[in-house]
Protein backbone atom coordinates (compact mmCIF):
# COMPACT_ATOMS: atom_id res chain seq x y z
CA UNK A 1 1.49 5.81 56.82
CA UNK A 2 2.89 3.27 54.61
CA UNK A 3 5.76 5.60 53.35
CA UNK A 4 6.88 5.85 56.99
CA UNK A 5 6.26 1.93 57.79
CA UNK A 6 9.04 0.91 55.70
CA UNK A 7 11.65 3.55 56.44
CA UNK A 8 14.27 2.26 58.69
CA UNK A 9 17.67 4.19 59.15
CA UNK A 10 20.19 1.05 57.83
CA UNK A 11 17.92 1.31 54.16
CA UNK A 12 18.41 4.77 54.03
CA UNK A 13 21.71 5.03 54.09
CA UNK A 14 22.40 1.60 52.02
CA UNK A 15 20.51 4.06 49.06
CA UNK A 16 22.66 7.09 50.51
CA UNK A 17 25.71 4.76 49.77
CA UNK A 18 24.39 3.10 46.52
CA UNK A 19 23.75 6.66 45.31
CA UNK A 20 27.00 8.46 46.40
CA UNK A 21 28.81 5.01 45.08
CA UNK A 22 27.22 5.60 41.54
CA UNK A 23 28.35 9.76 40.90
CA UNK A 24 31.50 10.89 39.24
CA UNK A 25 34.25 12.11 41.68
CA UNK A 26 33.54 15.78 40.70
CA UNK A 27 30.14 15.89 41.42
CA UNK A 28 30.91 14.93 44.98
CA UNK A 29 33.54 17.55 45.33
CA UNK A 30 30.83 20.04 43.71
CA UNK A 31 28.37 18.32 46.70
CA UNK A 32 30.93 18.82 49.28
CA UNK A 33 31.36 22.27 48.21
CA UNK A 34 27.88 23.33 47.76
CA UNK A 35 27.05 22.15 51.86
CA UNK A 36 30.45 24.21 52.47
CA UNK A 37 28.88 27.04 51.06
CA UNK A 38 25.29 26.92 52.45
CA UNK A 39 26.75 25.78 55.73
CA UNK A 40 28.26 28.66 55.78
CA UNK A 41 25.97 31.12 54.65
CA UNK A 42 23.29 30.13 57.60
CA UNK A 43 26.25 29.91 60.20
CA UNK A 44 26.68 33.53 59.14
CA UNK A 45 23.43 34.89 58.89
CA UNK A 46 22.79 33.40 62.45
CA UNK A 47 25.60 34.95 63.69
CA UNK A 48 24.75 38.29 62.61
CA UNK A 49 21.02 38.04 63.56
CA UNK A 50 22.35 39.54 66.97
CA UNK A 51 20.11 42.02 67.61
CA UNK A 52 21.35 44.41 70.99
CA UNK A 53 18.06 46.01 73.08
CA UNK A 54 17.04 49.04 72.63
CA UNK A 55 17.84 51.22 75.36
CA UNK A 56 14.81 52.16 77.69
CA UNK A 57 15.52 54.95 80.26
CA UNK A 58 14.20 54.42 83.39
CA UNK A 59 11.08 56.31 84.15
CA UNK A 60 11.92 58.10 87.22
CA UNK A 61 7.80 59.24 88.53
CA UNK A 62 7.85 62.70 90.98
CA UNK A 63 8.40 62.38 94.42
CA UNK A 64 6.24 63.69 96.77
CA UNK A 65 7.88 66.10 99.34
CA UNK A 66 6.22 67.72 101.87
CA UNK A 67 5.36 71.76 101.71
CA UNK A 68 7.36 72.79 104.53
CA UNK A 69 10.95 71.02 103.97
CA UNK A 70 13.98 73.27 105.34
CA UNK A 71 16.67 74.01 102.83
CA UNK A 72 19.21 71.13 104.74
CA UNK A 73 16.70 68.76 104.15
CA UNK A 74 17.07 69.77 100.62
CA UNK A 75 20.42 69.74 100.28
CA UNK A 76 20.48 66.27 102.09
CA UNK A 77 18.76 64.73 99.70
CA UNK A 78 20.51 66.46 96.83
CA UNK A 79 24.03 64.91 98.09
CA UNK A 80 22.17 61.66 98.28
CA UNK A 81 20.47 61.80 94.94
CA UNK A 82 23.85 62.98 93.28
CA UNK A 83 25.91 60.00 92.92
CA UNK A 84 22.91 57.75 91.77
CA UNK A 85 22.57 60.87 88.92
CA UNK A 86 26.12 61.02 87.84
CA UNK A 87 26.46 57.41 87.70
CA UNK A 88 23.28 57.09 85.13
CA UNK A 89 25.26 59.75 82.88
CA UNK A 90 28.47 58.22 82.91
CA UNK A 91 26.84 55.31 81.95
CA UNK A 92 24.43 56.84 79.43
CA UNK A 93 27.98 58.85 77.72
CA UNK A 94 29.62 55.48 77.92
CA UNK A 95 26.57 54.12 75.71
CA UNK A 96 26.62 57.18 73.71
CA UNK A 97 30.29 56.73 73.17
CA UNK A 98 30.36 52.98 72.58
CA UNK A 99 27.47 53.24 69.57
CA UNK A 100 29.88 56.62 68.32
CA UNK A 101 32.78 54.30 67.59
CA UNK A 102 31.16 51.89 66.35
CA UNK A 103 29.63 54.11 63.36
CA UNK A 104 33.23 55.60 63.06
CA UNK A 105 35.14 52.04 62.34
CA UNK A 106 32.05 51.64 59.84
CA UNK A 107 32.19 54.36 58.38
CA UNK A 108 36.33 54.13 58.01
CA UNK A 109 35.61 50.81 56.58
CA UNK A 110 33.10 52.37 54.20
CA UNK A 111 36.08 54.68 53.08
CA UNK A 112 38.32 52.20 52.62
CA UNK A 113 36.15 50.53 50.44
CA UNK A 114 35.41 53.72 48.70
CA UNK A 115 31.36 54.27 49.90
């Protein structure tokens, strides 16, 4: 507790000063350059730490239906269940597509590199 009881802000940086005041003009450029580079390195790493979900496809569970449907009813509910179906494998292909192209401009850039 007595390390903290004499700690005030204005003292700190009065030996901040003092200390910068004392070093050769190099060493601050070498300080300045050093934060510029560690600065950086966390900026980046917490910009890349994006992670995207993984998808989960929806769990569609059986429908009951009773025993003694007529084939209209059937096709009813076909033509009602269609559009809802096509629409989850558009947007499953557009997925599908979307993670494709990525690979390909990485593994172009891999080429380019010569990997």
């Amino acid at each position: 507790m007595g390390f903290f009881s004499r700690f005030t802000p204005i003292v700190a940086y009065r030996d901040l000063r003092l200390f910068l005041s004392q070093r050769r003009p190099y060493e601050l450029i070498f300080l300045v350059a050093a934060l510029g580079v560690t600065s950086f390195l966390i900026y980046a790493f917490m910009k890349d730490s994006y992670v995207e979900k993984e998808y989960r496809p929806k769990i569609i569970y059986v429908e009951q239906w009773p025993a003694d449907r007529t084939d209209a009813q059937i096709e009813a509910q076909q033509k009602i269940d269609a559009p809802i179906k096509a629409k989850a494998v558009a947007e499953q292909k557009a997925r599908e597509d979307a993670q494709r192209e990525s690979f390909k401009r990485l593994d172009d850039k891999l080429k380019a590199m010569g990997i």
